[in-house]
Protein backbone atom coordinates (compact mmCIF):
# COMPACT_ATOMS: atom_id res chain seq x y z
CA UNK A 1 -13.09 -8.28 -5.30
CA UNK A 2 -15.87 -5.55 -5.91
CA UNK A 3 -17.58 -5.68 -9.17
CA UNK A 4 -19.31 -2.25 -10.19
CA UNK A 5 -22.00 -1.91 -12.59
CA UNK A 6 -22.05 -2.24 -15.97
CA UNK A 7 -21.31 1.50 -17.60
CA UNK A 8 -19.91 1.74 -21.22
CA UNK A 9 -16.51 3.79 -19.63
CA UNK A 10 -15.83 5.72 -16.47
CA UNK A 11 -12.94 8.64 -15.73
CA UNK A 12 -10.97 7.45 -13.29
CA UNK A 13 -11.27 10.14 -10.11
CA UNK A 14 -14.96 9.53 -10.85
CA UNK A 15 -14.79 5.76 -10.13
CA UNK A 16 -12.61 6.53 -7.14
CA UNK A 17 -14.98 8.70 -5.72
CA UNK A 18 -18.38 5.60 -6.75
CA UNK A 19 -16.54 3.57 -4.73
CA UNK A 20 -16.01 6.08 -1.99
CA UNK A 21 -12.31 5.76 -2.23
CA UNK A 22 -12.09 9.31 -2.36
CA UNK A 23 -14.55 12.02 -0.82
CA UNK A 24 -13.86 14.33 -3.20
CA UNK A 25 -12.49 14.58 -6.69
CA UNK A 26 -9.44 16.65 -5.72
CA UNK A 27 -8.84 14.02 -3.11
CA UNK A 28 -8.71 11.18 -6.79
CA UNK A 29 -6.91 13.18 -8.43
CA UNK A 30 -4.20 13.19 -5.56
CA UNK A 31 -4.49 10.03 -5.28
CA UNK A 32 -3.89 9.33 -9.01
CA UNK A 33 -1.39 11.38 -9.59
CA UNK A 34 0.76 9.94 -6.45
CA UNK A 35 0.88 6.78 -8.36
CA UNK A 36 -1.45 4.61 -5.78
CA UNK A 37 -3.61 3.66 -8.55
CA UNK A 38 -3.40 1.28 -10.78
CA UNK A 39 -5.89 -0.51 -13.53
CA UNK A 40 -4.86 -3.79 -14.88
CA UNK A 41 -1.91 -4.10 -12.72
CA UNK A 42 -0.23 -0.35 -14.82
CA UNK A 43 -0.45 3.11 -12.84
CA UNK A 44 -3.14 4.65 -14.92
CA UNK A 45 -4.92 8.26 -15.22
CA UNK A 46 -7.59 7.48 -18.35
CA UNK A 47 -11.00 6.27 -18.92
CA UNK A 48 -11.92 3.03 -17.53
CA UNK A 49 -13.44 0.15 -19.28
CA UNK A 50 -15.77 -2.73 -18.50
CA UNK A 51 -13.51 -5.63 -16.85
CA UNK A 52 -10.93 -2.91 -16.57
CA UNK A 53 -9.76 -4.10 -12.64
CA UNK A 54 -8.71 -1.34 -10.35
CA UNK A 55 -6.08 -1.63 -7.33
CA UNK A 56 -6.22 1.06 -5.03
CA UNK A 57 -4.11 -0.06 -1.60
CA UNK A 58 -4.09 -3.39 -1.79
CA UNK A 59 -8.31 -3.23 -2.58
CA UNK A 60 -9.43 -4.82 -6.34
CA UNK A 61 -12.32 -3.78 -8.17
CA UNK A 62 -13.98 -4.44 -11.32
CA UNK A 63 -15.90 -2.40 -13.45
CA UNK A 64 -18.97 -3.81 -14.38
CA UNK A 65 -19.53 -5.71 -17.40
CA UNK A 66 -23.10 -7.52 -16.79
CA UNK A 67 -24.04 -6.95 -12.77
């Protein structure tokens, strides 16, 4: 699991596109809206928070809390 640093929220396509799991912010959106996403185990389209964990096929990720 990938943890990301610590940030007090981040959109969504935006963290997609940190973690170069999309090139572009169309290409997160797409992604998003498709239903491939999910945070905390729920498909998901808002702001992230810290510990918030992202699954994006099959790959987890954590948004930073303290690293």
């Amino acid at each position: 699991m990938t943890t990301v640093p610590a940030i007090p929220f981040i959109e969504l396509n935006s963290f997609l596109k940190l973690n170069s799991l999309a090139s572009t912010g169309g290409q997160a959106k797409l992604l998003i809206r498709s239903g491939a996403v999910s945070v905390n185990g729920v498909v998901e389209t808002r702001k992230l928070n810290a510990g918030d964990i992202v699954t994006v096929q099959g790959r987890e990720f954590v948004v930073g809390e303290n690293s």
